[in-house]
C-alpha atoms as a PDB file:
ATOM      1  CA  UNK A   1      63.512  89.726  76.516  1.00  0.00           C
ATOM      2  CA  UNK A   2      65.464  92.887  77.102  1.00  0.00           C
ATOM      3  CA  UNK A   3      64.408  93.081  80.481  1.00  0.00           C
ATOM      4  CA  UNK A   4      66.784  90.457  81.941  1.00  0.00           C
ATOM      5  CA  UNK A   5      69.541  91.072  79.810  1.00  0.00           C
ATOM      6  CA  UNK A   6      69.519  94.540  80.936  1.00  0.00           C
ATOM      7  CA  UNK A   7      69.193  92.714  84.670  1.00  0.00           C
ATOM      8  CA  UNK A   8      72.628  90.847  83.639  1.00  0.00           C
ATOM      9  CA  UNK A   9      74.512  93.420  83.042  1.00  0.00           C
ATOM     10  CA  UNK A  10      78.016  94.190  85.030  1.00  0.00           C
ATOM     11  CA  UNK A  11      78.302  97.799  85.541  1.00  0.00           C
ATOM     12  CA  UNK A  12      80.465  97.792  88.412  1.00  0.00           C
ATOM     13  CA  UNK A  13      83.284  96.782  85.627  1.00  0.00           C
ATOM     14  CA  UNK A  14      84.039  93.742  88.358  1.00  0.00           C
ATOM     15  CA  UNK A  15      84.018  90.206  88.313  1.00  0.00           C
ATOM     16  CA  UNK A  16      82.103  88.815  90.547  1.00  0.00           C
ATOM     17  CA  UNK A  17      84.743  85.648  90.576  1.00  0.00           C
ATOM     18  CA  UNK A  18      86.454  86.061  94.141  1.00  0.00           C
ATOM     19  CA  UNK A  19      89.802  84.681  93.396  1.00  0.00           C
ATOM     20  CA  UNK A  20      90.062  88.000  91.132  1.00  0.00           C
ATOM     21  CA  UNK A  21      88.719  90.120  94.082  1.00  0.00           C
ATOM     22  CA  UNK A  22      91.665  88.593  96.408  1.00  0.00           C
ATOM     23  CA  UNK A  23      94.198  89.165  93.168  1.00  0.00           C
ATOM     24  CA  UNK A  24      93.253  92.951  93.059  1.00  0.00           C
ATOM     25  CA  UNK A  25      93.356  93.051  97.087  1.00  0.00           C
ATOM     26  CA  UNK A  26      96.615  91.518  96.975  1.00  0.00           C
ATOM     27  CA  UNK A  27      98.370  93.974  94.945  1.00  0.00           C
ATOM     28  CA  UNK A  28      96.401  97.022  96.970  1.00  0.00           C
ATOM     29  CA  UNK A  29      97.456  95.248 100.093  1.00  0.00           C
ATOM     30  CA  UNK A  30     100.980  94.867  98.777  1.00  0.00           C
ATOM     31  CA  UNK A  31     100.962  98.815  97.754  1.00  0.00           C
ATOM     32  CA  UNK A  32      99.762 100.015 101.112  1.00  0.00           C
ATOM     33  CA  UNK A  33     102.444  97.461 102.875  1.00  0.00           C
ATOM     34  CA  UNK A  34     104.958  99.649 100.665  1.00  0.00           C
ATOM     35  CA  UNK A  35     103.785 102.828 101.800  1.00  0.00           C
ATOM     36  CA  UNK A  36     104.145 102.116 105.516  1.00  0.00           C
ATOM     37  CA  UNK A  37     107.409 100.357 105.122  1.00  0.00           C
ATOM     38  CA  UNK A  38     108.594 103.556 102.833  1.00  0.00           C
ATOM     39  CA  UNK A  39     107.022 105.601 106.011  1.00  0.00           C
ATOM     40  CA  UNK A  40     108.779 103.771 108.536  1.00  0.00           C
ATOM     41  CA  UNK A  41     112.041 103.699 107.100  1.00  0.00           C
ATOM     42  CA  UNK A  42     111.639 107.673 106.875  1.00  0.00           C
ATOM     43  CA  UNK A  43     111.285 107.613 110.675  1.00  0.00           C
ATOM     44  CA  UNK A  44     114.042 104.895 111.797  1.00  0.00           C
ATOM     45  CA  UNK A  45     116.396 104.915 108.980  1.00  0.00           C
ATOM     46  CA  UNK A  46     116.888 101.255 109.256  1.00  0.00           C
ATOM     47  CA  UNK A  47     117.884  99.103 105.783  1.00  0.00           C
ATOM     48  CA  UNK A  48     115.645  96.426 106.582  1.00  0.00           C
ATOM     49  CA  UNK A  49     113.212  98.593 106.420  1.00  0.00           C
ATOM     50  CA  UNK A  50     113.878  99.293 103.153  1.00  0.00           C
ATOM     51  CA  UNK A  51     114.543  95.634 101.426  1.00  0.00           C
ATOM     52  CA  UNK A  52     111.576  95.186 102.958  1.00  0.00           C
ATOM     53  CA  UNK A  53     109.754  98.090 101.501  1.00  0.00           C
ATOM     54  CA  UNK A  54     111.307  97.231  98.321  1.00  0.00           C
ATOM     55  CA  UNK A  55     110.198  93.159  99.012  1.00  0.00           C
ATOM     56  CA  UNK A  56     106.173  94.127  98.719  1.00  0.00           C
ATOM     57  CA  UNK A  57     106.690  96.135  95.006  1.00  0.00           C
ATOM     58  CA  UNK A  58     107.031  92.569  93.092  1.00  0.00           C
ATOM     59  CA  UNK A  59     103.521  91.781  94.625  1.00  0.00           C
ATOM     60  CA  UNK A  60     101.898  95.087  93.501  1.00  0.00           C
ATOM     61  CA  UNK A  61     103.696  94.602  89.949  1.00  0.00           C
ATOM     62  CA  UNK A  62     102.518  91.061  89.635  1.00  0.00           C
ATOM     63  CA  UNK A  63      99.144  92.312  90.057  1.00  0.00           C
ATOM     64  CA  UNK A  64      99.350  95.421  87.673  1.00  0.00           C
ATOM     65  CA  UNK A  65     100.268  92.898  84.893  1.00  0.00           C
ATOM     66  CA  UNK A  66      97.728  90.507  85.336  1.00  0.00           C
ATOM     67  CA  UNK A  67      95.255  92.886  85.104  1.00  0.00           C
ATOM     68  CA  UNK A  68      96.744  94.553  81.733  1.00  0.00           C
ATOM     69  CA  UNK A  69      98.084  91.439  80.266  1.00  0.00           C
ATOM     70  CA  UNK A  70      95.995  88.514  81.906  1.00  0.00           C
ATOM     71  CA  UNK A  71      96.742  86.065  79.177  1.00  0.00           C
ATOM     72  CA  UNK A  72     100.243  86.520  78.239  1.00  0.00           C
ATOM     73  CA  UNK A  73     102.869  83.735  77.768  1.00  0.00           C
ATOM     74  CA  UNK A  74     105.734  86.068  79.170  1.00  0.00           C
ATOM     75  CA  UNK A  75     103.905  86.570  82.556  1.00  0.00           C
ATOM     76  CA  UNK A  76     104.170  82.402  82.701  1.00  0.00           C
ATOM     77  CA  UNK A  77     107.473  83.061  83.559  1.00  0.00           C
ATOM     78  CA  UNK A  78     107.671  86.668  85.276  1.00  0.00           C
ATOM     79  CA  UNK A  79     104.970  85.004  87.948  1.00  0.00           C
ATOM     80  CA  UNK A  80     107.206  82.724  89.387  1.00  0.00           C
ATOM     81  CA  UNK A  81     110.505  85.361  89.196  1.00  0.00           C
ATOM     82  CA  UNK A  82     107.919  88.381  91.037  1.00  0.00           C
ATOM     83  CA  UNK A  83     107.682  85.846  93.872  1.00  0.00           C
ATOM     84  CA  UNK A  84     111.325  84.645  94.100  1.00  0.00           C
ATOM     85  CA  UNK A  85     112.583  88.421  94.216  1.00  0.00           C
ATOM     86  CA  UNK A  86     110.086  89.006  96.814  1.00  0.00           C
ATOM     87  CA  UNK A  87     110.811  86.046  98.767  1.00  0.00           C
ATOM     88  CA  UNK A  88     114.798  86.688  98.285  1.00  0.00           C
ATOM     89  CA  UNK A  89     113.800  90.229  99.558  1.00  0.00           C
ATOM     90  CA  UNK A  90     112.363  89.386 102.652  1.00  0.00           C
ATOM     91  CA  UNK A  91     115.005  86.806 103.719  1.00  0.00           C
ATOM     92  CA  UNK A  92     117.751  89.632 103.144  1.00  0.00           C
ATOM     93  CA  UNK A  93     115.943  91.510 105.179  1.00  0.00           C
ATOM     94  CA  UNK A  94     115.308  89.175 108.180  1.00  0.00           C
ATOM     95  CA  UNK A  95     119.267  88.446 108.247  1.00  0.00           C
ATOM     96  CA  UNK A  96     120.815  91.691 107.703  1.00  0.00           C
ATOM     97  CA  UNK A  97     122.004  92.978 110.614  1.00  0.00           C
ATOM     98  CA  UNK A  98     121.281  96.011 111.934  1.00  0.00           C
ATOM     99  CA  UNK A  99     124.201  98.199 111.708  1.00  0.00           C
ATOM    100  CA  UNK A 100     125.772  99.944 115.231  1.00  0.00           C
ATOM    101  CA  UNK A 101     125.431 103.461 116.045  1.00  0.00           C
ATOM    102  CA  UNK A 102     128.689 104.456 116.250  1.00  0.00           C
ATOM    103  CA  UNK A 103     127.829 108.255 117.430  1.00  0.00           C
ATOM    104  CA  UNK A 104     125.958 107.246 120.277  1.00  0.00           C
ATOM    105  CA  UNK A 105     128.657 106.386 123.311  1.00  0.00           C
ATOM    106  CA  UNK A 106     128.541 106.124 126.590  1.00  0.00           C
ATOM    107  CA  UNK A 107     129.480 108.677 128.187  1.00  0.00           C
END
């Protein structure tokens, strides 16, 4: 009797359900996608870069709450908002324009 329970037991601490595999990927994913933007942006200065940089933190966030708080009313709504910033974000990002070099002439 103890013998399969003991074979049932998770140790890893994770589910083996993949949709929470691909949640926890997702905000990894999202957090490495920040850290190259953030790197980038050190290297080109651009703003983009930046809004863009600062577009993949609601991912990561939406991920660090559903693991703390998976079954939370508030998070109903902060869900949906995490993805709108993000989305809002990126489109700033994609039309900004990139601003001219004004110490560079031609000389």
């Amino acid at each position: 009797m103890i013998v399969p329970q003991l074979l049932t037991l998770d140790t890893t601490g994770l589910s083996p359900d993949p949709a929470e595999i691909l949640e926890l990927g997702r905000g990894v994913f999202a957090l490495v996608l920040f850290a190259i933007s953030v790197y980038a942006w050190s290297k080109r200065k651009q703003p983009a870069l930046l809004i863009v940089a600062a577009a993949f933190l609601p991912f990561f966030a939406k991920t660090i709450l559903d693991v703390f708080y998976p079954k939370s009313a508030l998070l109903d709504l902060a869900r949906p908002l995490f993805d709108f910033i993000a989305l809002a974000l990126f489109f700033v990002a994609i039309v900004i324009r990139p601003r001219k070099d004004l110490g560079k002439g031609t000389a």
